[in-house]
Protein backbone atom coordinates (compact mmCIF):
# COMPACT_ATOMS: atom_id res chain seq x y z
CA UNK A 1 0.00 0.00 0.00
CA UNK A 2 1.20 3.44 -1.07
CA UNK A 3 1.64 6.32 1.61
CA UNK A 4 -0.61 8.20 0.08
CA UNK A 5 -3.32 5.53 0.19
CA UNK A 6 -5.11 5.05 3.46
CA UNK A 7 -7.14 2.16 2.92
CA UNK A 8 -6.39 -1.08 0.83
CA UNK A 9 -9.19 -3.76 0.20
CA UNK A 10 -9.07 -7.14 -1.15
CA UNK A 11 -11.61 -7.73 -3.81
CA UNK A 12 -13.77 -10.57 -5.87
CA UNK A 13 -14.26 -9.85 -8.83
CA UNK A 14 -16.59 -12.06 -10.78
CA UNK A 15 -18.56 -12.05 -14.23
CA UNK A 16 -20.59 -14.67 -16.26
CA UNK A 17 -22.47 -12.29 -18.89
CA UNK A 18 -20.80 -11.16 -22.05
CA UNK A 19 -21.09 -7.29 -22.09
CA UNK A 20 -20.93 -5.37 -25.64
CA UNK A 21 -18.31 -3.63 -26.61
CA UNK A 22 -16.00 -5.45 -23.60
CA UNK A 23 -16.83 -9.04 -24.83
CA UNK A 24 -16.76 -12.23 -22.80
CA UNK A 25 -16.77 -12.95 -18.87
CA UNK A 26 -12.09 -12.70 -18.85
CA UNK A 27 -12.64 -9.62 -21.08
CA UNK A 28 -15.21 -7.76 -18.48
CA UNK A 29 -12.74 -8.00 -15.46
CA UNK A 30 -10.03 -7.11 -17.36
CA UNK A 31 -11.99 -4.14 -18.70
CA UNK A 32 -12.82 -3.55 -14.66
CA UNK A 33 -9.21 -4.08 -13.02
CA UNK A 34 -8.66 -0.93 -15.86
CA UNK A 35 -11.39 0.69 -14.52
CA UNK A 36 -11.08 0.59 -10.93
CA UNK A 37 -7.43 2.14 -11.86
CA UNK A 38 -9.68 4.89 -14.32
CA UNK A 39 -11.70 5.76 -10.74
CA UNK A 40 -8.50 6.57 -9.10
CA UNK A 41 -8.19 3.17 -7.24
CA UNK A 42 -3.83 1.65 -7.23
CA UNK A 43 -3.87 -1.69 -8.47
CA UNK A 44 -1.83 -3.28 -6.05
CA UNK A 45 -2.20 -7.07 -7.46
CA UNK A 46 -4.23 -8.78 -9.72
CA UNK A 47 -4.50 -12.90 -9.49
CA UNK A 48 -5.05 -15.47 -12.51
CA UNK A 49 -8.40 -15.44 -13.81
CA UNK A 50 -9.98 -18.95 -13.57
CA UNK A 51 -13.66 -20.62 -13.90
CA UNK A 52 -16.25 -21.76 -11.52
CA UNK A 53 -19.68 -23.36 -11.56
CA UNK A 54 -22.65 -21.06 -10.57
CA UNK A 55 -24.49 -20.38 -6.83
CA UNK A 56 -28.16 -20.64 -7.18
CA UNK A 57 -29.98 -20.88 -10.41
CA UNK A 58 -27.51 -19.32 -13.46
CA UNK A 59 -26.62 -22.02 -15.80
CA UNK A 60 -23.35 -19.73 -17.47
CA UNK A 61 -20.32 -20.40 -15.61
CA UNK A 62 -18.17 -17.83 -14.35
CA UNK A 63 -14.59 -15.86 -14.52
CA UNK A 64 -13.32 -14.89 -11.07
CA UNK A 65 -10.52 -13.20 -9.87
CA UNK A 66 -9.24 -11.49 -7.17
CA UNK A 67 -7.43 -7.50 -6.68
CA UNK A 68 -5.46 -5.76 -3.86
CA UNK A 69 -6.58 -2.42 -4.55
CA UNK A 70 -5.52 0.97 -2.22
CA UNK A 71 -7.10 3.86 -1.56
CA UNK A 72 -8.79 7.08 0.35
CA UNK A 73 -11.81 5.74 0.52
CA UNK A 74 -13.93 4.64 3.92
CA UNK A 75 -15.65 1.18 3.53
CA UNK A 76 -19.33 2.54 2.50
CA UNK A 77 -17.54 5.08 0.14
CA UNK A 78 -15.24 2.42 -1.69
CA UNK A 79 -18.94 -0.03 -2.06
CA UNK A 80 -20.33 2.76 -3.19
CA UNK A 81 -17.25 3.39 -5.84
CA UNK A 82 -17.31 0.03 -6.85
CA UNK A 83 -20.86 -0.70 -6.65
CA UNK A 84 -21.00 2.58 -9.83
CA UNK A 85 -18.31 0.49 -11.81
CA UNK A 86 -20.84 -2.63 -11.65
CA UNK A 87 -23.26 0.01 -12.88
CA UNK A 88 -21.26 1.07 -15.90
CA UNK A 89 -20.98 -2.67 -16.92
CA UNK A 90 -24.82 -3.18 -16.78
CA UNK A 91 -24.62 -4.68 -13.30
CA UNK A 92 -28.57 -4.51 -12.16
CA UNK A 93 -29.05 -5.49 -8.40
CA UNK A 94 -33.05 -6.25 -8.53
CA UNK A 95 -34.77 -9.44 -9.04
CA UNK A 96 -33.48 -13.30 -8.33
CA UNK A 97 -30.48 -13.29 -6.13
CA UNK A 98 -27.50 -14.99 -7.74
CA UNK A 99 -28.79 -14.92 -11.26
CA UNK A 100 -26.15 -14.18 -14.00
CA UNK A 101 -24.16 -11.25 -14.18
CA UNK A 102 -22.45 -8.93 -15.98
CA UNK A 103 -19.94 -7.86 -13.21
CA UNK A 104 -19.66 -8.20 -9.60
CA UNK A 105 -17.24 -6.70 -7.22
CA UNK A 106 -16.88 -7.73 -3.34
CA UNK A 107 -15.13 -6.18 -0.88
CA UNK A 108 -13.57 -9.36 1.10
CA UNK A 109 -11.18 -8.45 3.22
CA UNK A 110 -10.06 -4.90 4.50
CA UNK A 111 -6.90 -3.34 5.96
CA UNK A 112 -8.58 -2.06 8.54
CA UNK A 113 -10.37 -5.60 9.75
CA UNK A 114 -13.34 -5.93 10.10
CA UNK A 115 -16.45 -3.35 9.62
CA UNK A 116 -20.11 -4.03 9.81
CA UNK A 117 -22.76 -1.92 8.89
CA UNK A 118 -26.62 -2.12 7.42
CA UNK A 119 -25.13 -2.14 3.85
CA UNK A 120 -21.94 -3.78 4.31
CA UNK A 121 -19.93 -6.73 6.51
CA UNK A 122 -15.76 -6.87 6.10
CA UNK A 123 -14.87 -9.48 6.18
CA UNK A 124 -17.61 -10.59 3.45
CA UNK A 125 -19.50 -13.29 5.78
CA UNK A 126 -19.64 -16.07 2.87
CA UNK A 127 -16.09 -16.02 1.47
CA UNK A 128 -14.43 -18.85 3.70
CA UNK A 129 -16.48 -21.46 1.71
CA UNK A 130 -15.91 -20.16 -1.58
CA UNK A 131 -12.93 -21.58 -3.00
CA UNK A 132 -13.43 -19.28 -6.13
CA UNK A 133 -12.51 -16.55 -4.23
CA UNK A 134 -10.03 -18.42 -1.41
CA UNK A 135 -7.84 -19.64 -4.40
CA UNK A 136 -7.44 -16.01 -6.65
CA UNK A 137 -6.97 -14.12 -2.88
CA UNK A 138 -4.56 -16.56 -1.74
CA UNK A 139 -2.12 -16.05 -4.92
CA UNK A 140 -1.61 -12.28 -3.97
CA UNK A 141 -2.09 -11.59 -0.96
CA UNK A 142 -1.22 -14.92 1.04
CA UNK A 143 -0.30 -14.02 4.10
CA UNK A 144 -3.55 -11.35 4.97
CA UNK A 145 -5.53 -12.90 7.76
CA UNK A 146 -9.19 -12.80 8.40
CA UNK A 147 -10.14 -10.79 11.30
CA UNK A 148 -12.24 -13.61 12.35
CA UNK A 149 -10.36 -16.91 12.37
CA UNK A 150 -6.83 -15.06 12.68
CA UNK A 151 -6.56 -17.96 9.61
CA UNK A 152 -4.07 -16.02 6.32
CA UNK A 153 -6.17 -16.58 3.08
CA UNK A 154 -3.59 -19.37 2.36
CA UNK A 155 -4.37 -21.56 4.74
CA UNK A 156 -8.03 -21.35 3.97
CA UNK A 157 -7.20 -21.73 0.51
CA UNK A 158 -5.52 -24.76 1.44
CA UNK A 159 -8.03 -26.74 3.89
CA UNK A 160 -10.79 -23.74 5.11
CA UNK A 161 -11.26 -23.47 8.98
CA UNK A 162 -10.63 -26.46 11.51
CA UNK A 163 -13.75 -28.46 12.34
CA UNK A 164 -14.89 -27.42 15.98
């Protein structure tokens, strides 16, 4: 993280729509790692791009990925910041939850641990199970820990959190 930066977030990205003029699910986060930079966000890291099945009812499968990104921004500011680039890719949040989508942009992990509010939980609550977001975080940004387990993303990568 930069000094000038105050805040750095690790974030899902995710897509399984083709959007026109960007093109397929690997072209749409590419086109949004360039725009996060366009909204003034530093790139920190960006992992491999790889494919997972659906949640819920979508049939397309997805491209997911994972970004260290840094900047000024409080938690509800940098949703709202990243919430308007899911916007600009035709990202509607209405209707059936975990239908297909054009983009979609989760704050998982935060360097300031952990935040809760009406609109927003850090650390996101569902992200230990999903391995298509353990495996991208874990390739850049290994040794961050969530705020809840005191577990680093690569060791739930590698085997999730101990059975009680």
């Amino acid at each position: 993280m930069t000094e000038a930066s105050a805040h750095c977030y690790l974030i899902a990205l995710g897509s399984n729509r083709r959007v026109p003029a960007v093109g397929r699910p690997r072209a749409v986060l590419d086109a949004a790692v360039a725009a996060l930079a366009e909204k003034g966000w530093q790139v920190e890291a960006v992992s491999r791009w790889i494919e997972s099945r659906p949640l819920g009812p979508s049939l397309r499968r997805y491209a997911n990925g994972a970004a260290l990104i840094a900047g000024d921004l409080d938690p509800p500011e940098a949703l709202e910041s990243l919430q308007a680039i899911e916007r600009s890719f035709g990202r509607e949040r209405r209707g059936q939850r975990w239908r297909s989508r054009t983009l979609d942009l989760d704050i998982v992990l935060w360097s300031g641990g952990a935040w809760h509010s009406a609109d927003l939980a850090i650390p996101h609550p569902a992200f230990r199970e999903r391995d298509f977001v353990l495996r991208p975080a874990a390739q850049i940004a290994p040794h961050w820990r969530d705020p809840v387990s005191g577990r680093t993303l690569r060791q739930l990568a590698q085997g999730g959190l101990p059975s009680a």
